[in-house]
PDB file of N, CA and C in Angstrom:
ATOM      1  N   UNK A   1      13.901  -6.986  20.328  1.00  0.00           N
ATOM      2  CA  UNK A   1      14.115  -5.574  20.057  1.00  0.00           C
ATOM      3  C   UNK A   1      15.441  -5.106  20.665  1.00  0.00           C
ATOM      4  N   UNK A   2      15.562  -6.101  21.866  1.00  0.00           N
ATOM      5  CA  UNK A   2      16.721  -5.176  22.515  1.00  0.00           C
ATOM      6  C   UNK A   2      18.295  -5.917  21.358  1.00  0.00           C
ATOM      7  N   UNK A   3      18.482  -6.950  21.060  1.00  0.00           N
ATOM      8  CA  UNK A   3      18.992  -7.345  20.131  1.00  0.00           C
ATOM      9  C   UNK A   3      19.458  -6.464  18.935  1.00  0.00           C
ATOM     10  N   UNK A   4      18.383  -5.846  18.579  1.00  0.00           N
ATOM     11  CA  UNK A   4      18.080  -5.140  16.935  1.00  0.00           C
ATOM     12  C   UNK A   4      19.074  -3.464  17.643  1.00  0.00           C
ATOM     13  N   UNK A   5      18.557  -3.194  19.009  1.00  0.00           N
ATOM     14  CA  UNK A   5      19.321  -1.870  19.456  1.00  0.00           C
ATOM     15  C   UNK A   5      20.710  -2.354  19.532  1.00  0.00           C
ATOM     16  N   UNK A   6      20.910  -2.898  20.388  1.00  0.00           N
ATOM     17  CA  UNK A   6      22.709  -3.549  20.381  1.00  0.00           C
ATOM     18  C   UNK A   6      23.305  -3.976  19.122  1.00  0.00           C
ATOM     19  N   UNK A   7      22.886  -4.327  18.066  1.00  0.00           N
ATOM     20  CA  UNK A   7      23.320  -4.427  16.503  1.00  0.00           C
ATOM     21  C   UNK A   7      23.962  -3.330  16.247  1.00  0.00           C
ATOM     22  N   UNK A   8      22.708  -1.910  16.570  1.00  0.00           N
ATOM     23  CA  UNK A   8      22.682  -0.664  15.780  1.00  0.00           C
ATOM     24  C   UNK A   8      24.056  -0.400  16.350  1.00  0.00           C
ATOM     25  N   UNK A   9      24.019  -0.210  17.882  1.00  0.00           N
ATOM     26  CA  UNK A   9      25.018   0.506  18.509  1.00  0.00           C
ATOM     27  C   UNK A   9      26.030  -0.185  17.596  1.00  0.00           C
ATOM     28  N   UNK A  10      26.434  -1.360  17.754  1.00  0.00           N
ATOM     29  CA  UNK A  10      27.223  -2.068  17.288  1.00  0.00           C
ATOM     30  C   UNK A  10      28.002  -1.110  15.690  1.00  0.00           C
ATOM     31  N   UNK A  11      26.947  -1.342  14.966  1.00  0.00           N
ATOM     32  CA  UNK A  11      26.908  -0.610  13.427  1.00  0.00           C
ATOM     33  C   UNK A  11      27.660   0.755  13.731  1.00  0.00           C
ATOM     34  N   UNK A  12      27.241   1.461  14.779  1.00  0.00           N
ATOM     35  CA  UNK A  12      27.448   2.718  14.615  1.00  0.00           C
ATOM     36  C   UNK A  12      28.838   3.389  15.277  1.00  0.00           C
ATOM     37  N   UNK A  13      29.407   2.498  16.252  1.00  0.00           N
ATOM     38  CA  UNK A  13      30.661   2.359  16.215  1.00  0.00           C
ATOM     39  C   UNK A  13      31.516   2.208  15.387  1.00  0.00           C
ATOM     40  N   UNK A  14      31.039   1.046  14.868  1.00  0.00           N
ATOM     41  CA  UNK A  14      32.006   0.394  13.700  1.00  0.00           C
ATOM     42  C   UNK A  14      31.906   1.533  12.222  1.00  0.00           C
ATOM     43  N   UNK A  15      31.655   2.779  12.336  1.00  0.00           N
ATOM     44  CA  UNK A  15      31.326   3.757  11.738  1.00  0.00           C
ATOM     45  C   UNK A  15      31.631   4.858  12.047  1.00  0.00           C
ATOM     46  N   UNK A  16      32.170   5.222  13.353  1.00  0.00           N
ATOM     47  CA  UNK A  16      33.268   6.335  13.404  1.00  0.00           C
ATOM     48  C   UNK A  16      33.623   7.646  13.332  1.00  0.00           C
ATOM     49  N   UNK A  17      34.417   6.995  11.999  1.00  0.00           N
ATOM     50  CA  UNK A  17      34.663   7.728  11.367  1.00  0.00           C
ATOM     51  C   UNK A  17      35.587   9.112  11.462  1.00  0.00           C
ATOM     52  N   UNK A  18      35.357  10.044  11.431  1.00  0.00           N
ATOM     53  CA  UNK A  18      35.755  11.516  11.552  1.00  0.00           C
ATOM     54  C   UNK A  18      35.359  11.994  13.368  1.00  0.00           C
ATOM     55  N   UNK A  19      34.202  11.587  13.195  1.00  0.00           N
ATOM     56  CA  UNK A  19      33.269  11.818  14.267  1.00  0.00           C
ATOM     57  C   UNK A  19      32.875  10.724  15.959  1.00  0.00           C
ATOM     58  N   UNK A  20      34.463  10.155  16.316  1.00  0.00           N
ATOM     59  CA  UNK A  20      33.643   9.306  17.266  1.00  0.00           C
ATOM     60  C   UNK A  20      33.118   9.474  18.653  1.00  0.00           C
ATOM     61  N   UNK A  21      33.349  11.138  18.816  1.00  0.00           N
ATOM     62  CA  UNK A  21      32.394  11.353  20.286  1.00  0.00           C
ATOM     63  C   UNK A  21      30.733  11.190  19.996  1.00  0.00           C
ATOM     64  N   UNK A  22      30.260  11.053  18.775  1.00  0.00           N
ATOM     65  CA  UNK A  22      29.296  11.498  18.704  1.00  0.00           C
ATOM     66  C   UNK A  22      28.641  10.273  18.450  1.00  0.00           C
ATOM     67  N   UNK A  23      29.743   9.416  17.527  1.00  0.00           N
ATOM     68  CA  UNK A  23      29.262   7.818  17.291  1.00  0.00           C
ATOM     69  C   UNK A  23      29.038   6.970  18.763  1.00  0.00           C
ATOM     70  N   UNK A  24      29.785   7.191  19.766  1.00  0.00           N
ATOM     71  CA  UNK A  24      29.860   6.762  21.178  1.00  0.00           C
ATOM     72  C   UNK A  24      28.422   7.150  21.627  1.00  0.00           C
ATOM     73  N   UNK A  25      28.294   8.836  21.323  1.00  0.00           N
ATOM     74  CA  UNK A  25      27.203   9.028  22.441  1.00  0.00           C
ATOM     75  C   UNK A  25      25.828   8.498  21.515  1.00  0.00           C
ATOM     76  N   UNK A  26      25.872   7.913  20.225  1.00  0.00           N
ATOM     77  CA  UNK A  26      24.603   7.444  19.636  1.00  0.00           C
ATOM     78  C   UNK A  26      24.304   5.672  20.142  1.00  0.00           C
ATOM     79  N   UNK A  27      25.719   5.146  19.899  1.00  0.00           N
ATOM     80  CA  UNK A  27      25.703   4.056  20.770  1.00  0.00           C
ATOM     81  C   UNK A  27      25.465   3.692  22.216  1.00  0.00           C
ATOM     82  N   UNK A  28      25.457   3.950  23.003  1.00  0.00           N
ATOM     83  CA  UNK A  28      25.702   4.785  24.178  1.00  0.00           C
ATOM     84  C   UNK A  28      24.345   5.057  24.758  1.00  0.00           C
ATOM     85  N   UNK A  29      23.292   5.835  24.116  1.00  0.00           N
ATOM     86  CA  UNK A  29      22.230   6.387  23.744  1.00  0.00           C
ATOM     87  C   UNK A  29      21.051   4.552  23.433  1.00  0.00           C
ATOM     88  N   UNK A  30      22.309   4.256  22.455  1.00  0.00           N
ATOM     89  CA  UNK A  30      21.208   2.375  21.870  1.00  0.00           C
ATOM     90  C   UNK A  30      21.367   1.409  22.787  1.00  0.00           C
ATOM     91  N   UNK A  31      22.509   1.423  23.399  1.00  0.00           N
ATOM     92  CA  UNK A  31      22.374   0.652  24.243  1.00  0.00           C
ATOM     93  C   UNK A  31      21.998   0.636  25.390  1.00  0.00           C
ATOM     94  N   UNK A  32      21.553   1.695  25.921  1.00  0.00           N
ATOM     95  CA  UNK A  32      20.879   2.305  27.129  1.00  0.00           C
ATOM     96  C   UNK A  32      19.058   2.199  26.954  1.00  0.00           C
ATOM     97  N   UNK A  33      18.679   2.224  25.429  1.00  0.00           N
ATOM     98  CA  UNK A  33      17.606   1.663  25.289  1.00  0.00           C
ATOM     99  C   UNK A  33      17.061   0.499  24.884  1.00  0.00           C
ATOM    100  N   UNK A  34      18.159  -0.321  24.901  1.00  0.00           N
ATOM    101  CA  UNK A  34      18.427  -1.961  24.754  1.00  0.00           C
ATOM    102  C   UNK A  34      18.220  -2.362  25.885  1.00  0.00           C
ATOM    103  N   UNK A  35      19.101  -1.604  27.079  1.00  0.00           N
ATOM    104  CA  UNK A  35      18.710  -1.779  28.647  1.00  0.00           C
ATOM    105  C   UNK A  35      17.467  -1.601  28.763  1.00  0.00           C
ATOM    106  N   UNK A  36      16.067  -0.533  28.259  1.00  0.00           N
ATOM    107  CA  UNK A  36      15.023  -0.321  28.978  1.00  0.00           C
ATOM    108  C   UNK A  36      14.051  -1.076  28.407  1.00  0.00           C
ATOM    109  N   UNK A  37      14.215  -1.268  27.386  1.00  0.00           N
ATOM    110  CA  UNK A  37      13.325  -2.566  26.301  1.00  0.00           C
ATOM    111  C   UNK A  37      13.371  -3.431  27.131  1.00  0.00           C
ATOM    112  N   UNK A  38      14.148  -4.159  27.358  1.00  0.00           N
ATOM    113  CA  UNK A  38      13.776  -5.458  28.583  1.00  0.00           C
ATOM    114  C   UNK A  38      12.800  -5.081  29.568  1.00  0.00           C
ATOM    115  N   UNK A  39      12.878  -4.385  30.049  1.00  0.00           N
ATOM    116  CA  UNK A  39      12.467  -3.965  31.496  1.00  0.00           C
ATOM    117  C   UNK A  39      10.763  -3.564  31.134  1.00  0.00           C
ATOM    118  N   UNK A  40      10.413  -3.490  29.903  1.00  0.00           N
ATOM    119  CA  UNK A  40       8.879  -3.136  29.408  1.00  0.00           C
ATOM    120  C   UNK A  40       8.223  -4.099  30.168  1.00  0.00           C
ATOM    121  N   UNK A  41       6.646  -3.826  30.289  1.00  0.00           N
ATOM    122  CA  UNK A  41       5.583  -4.736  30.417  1.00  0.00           C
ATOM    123  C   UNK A  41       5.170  -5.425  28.858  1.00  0.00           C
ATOM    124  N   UNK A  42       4.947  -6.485  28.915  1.00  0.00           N
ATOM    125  CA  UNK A  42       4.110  -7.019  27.006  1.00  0.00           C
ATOM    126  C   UNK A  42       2.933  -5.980  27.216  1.00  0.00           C
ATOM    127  N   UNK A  43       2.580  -5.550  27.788  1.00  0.00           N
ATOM    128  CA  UNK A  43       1.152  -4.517  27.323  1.00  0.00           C
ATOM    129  C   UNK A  43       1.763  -3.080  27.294  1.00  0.00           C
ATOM    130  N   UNK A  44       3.092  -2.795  26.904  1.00  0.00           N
ATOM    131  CA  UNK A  44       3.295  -1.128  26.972  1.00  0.00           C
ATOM    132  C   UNK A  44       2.919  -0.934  25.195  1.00  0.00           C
ATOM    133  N   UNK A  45       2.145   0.194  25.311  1.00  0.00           N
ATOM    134  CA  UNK A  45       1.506   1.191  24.524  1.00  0.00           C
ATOM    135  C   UNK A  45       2.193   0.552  22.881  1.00  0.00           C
ATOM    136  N   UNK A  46       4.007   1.367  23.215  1.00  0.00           N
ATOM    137  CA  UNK A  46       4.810   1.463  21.829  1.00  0.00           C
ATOM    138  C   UNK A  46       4.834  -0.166  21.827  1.00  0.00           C
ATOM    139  N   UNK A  47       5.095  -0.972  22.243  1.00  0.00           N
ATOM    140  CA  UNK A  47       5.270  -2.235  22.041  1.00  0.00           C
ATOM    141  C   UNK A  47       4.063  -2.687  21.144  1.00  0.00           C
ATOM    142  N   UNK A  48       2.702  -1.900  21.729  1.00  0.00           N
ATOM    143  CA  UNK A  48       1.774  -3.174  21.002  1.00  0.00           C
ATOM    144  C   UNK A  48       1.804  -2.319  19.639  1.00  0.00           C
ATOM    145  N   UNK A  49       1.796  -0.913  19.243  1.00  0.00           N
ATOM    146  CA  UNK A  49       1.964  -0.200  18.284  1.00  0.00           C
ATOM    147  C   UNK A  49       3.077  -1.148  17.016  1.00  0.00           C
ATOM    148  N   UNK A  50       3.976  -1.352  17.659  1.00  0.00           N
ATOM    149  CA  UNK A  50       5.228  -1.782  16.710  1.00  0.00           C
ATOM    150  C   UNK A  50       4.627  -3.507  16.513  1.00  0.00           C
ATOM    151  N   UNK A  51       3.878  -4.162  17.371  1.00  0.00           N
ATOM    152  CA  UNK A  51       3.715  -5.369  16.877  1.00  0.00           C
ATOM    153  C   UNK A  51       2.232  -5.259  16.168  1.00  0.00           C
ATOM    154  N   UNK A  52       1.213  -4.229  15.876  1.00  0.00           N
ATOM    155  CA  UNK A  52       0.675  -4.078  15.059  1.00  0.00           C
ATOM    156  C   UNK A  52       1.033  -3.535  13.654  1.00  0.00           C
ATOM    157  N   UNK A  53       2.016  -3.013  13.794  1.00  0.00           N
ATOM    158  CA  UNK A  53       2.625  -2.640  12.622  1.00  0.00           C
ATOM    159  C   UNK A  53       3.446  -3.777  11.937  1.00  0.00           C
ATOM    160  N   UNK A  54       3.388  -4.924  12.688  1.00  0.00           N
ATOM    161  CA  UNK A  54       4.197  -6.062  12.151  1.00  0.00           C
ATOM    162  C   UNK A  54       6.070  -5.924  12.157  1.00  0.00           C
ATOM    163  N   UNK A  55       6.334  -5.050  12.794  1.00  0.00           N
ATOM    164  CA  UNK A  55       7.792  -4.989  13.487  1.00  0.00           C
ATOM    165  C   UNK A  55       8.581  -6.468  14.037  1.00  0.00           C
ATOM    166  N   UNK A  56       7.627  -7.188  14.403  1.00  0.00           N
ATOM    167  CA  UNK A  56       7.919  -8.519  15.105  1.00  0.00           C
ATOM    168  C   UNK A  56       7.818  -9.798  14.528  1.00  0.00           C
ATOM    169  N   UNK A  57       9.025 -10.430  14.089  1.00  0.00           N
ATOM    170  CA  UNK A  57       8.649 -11.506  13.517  1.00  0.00           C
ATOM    171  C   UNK A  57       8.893 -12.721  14.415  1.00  0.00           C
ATOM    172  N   UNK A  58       8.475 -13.248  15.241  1.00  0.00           N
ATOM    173  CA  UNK A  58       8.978 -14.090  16.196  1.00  0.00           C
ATOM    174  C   UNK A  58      10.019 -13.268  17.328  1.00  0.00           C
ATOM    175  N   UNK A  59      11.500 -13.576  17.481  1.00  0.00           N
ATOM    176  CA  UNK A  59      12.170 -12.963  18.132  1.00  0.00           C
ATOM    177  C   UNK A  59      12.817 -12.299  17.837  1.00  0.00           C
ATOM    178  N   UNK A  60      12.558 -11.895  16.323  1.00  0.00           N
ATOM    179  CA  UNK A  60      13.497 -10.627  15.272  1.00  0.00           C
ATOM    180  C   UNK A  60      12.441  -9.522  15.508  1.00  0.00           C
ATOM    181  N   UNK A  61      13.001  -8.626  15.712  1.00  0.00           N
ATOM    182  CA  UNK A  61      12.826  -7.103  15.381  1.00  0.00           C
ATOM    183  C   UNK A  61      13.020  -6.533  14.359  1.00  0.00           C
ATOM    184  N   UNK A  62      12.107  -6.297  13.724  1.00  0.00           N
ATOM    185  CA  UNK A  62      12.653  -5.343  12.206  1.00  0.00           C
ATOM    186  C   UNK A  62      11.553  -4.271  11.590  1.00  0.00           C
ATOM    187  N   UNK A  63      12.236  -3.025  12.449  1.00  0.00           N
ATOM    188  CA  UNK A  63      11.270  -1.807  12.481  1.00  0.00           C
ATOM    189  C   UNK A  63      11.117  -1.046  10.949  1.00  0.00           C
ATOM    190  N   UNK A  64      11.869  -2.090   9.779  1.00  0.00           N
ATOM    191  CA  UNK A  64      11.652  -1.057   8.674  1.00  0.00           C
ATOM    192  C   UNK A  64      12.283  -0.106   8.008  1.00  0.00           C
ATOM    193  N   UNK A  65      12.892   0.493   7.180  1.00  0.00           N
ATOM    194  CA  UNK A  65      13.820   1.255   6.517  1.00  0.00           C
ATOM    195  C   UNK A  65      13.382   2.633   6.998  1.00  0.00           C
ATOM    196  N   UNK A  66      12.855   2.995   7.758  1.00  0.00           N
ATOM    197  CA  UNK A  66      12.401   4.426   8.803  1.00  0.00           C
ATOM    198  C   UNK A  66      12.919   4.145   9.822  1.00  0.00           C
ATOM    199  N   UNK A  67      12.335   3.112  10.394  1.00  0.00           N
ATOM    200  CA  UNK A  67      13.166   2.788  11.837  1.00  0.00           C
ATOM    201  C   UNK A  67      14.395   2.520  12.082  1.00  0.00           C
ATOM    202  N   UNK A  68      14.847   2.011  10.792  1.00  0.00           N
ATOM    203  CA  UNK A  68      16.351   1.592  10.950  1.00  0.00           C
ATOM    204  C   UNK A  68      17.253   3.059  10.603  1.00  0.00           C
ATOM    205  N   UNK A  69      16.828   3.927   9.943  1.00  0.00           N
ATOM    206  CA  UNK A  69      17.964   4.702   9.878  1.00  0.00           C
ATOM    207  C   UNK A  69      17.562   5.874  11.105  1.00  0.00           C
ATOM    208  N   UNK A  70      16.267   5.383  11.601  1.00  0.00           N
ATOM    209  CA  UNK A  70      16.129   6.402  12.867  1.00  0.00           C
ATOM    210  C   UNK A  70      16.805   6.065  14.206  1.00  0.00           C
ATOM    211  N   UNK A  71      17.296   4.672  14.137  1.00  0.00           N
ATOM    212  CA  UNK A  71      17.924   4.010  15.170  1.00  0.00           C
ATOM    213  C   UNK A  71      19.339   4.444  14.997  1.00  0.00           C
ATOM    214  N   UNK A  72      19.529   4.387  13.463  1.00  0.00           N
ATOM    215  CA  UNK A  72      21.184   4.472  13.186  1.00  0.00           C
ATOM    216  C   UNK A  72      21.604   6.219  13.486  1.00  0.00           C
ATOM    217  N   UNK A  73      21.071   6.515  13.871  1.00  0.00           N
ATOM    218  CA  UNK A  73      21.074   8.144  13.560  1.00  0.00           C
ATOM    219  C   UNK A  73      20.986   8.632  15.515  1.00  0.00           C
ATOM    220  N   UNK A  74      20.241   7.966  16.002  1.00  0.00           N
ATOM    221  CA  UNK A  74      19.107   8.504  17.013  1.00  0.00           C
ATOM    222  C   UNK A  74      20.712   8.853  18.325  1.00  0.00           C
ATOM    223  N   UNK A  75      20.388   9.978  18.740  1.00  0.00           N
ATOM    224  CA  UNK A  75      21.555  10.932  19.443  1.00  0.00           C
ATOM    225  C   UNK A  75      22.444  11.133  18.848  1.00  0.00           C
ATOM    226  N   UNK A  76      22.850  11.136  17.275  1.00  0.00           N
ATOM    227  CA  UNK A  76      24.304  11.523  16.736  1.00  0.00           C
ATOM    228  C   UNK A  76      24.227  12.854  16.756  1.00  0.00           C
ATOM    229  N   UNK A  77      22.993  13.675  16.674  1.00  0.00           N
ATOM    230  CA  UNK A  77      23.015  15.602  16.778  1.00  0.00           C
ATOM    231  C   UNK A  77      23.705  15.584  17.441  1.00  0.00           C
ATOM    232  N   UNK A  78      23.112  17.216  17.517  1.00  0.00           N
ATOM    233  CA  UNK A  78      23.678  18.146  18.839  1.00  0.00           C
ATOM    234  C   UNK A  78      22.543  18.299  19.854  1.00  0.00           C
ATOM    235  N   UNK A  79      22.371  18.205  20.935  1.00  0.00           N
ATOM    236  CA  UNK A  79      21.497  18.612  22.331  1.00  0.00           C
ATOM    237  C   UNK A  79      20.034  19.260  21.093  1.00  0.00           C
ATOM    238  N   UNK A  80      19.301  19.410  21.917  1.00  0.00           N
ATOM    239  CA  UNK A  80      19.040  18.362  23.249  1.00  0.00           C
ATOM    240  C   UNK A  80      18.903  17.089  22.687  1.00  0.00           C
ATOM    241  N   UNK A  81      18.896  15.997  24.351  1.00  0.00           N
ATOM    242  CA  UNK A  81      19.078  14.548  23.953  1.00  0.00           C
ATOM    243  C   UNK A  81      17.499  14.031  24.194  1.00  0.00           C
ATOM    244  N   UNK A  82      17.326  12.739  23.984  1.00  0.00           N
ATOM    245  CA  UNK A  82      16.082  12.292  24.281  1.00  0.00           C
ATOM    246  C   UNK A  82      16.604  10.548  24.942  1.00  0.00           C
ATOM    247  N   UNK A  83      15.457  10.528  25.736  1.00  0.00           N
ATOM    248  CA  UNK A  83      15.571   9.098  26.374  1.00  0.00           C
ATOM    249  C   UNK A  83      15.347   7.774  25.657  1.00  0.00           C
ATOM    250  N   UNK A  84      15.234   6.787  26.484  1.00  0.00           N
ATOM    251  CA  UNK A  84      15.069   5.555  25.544  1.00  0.00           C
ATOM    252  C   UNK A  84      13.890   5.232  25.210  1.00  0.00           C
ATOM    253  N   UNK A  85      12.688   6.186  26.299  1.00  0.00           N
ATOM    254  CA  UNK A  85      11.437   6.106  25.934  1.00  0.00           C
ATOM    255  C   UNK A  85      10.856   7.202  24.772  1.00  0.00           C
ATOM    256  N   UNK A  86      11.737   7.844  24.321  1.00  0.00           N
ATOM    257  CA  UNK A  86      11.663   8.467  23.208  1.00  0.00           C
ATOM    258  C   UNK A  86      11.811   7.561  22.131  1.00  0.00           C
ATOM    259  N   UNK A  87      13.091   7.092  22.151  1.00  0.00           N
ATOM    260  CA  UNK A  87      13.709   6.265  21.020  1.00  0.00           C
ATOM    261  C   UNK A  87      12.079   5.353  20.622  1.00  0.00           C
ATOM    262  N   UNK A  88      11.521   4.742  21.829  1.00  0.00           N
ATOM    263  CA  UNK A  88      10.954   3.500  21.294  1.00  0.00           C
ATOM    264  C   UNK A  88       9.409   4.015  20.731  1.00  0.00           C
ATOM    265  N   UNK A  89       8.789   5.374  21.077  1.00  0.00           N
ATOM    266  CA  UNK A  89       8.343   6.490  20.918  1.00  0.00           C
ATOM    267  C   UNK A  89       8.098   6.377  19.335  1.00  0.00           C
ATOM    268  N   UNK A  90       9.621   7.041  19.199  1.00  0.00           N
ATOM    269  CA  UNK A  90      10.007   7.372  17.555  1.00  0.00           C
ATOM    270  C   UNK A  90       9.411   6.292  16.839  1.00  0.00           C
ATOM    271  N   UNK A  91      10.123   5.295  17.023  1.00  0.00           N
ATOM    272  CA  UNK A  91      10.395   4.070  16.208  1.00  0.00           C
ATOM    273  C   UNK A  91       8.802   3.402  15.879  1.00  0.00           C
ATOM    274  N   UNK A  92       7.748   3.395  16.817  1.00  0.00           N
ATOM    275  CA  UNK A  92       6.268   3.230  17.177  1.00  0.00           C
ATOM    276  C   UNK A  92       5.647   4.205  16.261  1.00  0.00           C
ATOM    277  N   UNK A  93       6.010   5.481  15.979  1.00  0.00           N
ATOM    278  CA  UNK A  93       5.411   6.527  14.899  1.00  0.00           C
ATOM    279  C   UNK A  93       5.977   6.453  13.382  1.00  0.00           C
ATOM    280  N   UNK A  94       7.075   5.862  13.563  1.00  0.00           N
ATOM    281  CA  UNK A  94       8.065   5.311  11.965  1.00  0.00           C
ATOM    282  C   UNK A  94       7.340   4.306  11.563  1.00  0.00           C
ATOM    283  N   UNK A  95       6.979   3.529  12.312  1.00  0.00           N
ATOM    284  CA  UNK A  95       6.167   2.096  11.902  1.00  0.00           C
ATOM    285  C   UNK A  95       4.591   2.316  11.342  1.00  0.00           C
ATOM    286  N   UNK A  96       4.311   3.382  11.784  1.00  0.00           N
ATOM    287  CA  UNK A  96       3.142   3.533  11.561  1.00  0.00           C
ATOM    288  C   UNK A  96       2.923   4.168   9.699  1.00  0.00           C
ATOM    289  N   UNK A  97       2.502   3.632   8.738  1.00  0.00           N
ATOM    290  CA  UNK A  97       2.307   4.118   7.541  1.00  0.00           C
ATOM    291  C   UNK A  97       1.809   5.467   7.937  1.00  0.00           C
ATOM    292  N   UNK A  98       2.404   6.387   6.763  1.00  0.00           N
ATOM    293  CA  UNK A  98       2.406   7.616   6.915  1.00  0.00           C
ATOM    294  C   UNK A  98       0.620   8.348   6.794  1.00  0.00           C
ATOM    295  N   UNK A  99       0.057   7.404   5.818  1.00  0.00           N
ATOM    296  CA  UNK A  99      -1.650   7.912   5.404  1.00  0.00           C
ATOM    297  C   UNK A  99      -2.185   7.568   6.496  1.00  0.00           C
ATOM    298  N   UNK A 100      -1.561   6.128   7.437  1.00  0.00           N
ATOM    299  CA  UNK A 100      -2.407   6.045   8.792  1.00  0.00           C
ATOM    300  C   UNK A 100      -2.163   6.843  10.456  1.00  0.00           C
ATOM    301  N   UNK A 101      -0.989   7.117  10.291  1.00  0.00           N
ATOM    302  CA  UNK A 101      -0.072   8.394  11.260  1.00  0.00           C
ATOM    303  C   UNK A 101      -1.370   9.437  11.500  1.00  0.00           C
ATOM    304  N   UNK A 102      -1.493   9.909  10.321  1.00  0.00           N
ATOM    305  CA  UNK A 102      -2.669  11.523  10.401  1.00  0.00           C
ATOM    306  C   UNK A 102      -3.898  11.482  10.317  1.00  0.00           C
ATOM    307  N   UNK A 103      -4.221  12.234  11.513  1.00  0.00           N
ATOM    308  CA  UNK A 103      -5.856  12.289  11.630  1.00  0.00           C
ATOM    309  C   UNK A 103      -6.372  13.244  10.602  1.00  0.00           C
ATOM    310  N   UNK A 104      -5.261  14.070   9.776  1.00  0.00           N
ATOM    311  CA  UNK A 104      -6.067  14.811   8.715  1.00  0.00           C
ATOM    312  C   UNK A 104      -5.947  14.338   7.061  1.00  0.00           C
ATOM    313  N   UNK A 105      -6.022  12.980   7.139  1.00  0.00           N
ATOM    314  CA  UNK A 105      -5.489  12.517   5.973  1.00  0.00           C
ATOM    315  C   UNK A 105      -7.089  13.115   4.866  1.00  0.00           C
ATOM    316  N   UNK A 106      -6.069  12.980   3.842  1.00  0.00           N
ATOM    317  CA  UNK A 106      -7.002  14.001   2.899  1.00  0.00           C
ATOM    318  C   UNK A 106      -8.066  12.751   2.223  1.00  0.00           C
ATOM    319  N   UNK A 107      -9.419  13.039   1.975  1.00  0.00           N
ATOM    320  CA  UNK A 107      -9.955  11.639   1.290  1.00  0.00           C
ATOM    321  C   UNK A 107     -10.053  12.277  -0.137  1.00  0.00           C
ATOM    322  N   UNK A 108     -10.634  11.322  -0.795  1.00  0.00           N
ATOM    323  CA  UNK A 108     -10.456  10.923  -1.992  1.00  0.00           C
ATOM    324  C   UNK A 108     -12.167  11.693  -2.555  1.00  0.00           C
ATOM    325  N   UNK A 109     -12.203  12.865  -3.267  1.00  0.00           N
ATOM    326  CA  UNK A 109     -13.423  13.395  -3.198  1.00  0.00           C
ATOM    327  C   UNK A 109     -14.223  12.125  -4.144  1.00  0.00           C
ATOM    328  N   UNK A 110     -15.832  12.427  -3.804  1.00  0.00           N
ATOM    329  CA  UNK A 110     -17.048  11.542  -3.867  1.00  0.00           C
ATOM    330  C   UNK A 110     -17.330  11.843  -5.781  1.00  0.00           C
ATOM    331  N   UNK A 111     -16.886  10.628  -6.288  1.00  0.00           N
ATOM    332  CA  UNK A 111     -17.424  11.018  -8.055  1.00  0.00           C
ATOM    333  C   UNK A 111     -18.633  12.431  -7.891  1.00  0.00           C
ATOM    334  N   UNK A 112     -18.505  13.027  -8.481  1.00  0.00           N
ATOM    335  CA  UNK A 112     -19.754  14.299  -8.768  1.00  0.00           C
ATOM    336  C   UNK A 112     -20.854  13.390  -9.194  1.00  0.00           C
ATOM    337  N   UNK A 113     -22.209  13.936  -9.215  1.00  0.00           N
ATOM    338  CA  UNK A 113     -23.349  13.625  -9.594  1.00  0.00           C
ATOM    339  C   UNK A 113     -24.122  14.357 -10.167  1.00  0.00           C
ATOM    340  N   UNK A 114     -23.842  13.962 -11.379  1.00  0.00           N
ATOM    341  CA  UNK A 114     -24.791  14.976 -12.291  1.00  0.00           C
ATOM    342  C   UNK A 114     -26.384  14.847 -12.577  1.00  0.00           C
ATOM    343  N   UNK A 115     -26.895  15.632 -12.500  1.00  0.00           N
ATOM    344  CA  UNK A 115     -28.477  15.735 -12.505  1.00  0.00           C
ATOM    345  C   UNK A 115     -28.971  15.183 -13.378  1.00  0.00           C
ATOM    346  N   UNK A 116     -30.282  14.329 -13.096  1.00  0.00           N
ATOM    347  CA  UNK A 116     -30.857  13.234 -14.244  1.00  0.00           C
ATOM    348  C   UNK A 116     -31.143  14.123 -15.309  1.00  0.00           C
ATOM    349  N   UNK A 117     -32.055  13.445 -16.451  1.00  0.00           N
ATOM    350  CA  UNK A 117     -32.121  14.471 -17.582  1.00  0.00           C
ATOM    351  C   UNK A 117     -33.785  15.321 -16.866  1.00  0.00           C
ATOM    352  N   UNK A 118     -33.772  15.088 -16.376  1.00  0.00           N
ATOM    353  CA  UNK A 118     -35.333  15.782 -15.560  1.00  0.00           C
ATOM    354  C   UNK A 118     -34.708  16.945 -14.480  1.00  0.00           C
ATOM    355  N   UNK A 119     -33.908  16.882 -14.276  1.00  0.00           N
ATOM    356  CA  UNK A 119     -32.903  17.637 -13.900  1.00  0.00           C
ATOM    357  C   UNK A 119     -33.021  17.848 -12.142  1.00  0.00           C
ATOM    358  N   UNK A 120     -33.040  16.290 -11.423  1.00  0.00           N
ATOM    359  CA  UNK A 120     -33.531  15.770 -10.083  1.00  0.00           C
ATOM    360  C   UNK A 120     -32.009  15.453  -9.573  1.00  0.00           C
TER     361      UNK A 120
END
């Protein structure tokens, strides 16, 4: 994972652009949570979240076309900032399919039942 953050930073430098105080402080931001990813326990919370979500393929990280542009993105705003335990936070709720995310997911109403011809 910490790999997949140092890429991003990587990416997001090399991207610029118009804008590079902001590309710095997103990099900056990835690689500071590249630093805290190491430092996890194997039993922290977002970790087992993202390897139930199948994020982990051996020693690749690959959080998914949510996670990835939430990584590529993550501190380019404006204030307020968020930590690296946010970042990994985020990325743990991106992974998660959206129908399984919500406890109010809507069900699927029960076929109707229409009354026998006796009318029971």
């Amino acid at each position: 994972m910490a790999e997949f953050l140092r890429a991003q930073a990587a990416w997001r430098l090399a991207r610029a652009g118009t804008d590079p105080v902001r590309a710095a402080r997103c990099a900056a931001a990835l690689l500071d949570a590249a630093a805290f990813v190491v430092t996890l326990a194997g039993d922290d919370a977002d970790l087992a979240v993202l390897a139930r979500a199948g994020c982990f393929s051996g020693e690749v990280f690959d959080p998914g076309a949510r996670g990835l542009q939430l990584a590529r993105w993550w501190q380019f705003g404006d204030p307020p900032y968020a930590g690296p335990r946010d970042l990994l936070a985020a990325l743990a709720a991106a992974a998660i399919p959206p129908s399984a995310a919500s406890p109010w997911r809507i069900r699927s109403p029960e076929p109707s039942r229409r009354p026998s011809a006796s009318g029971r």
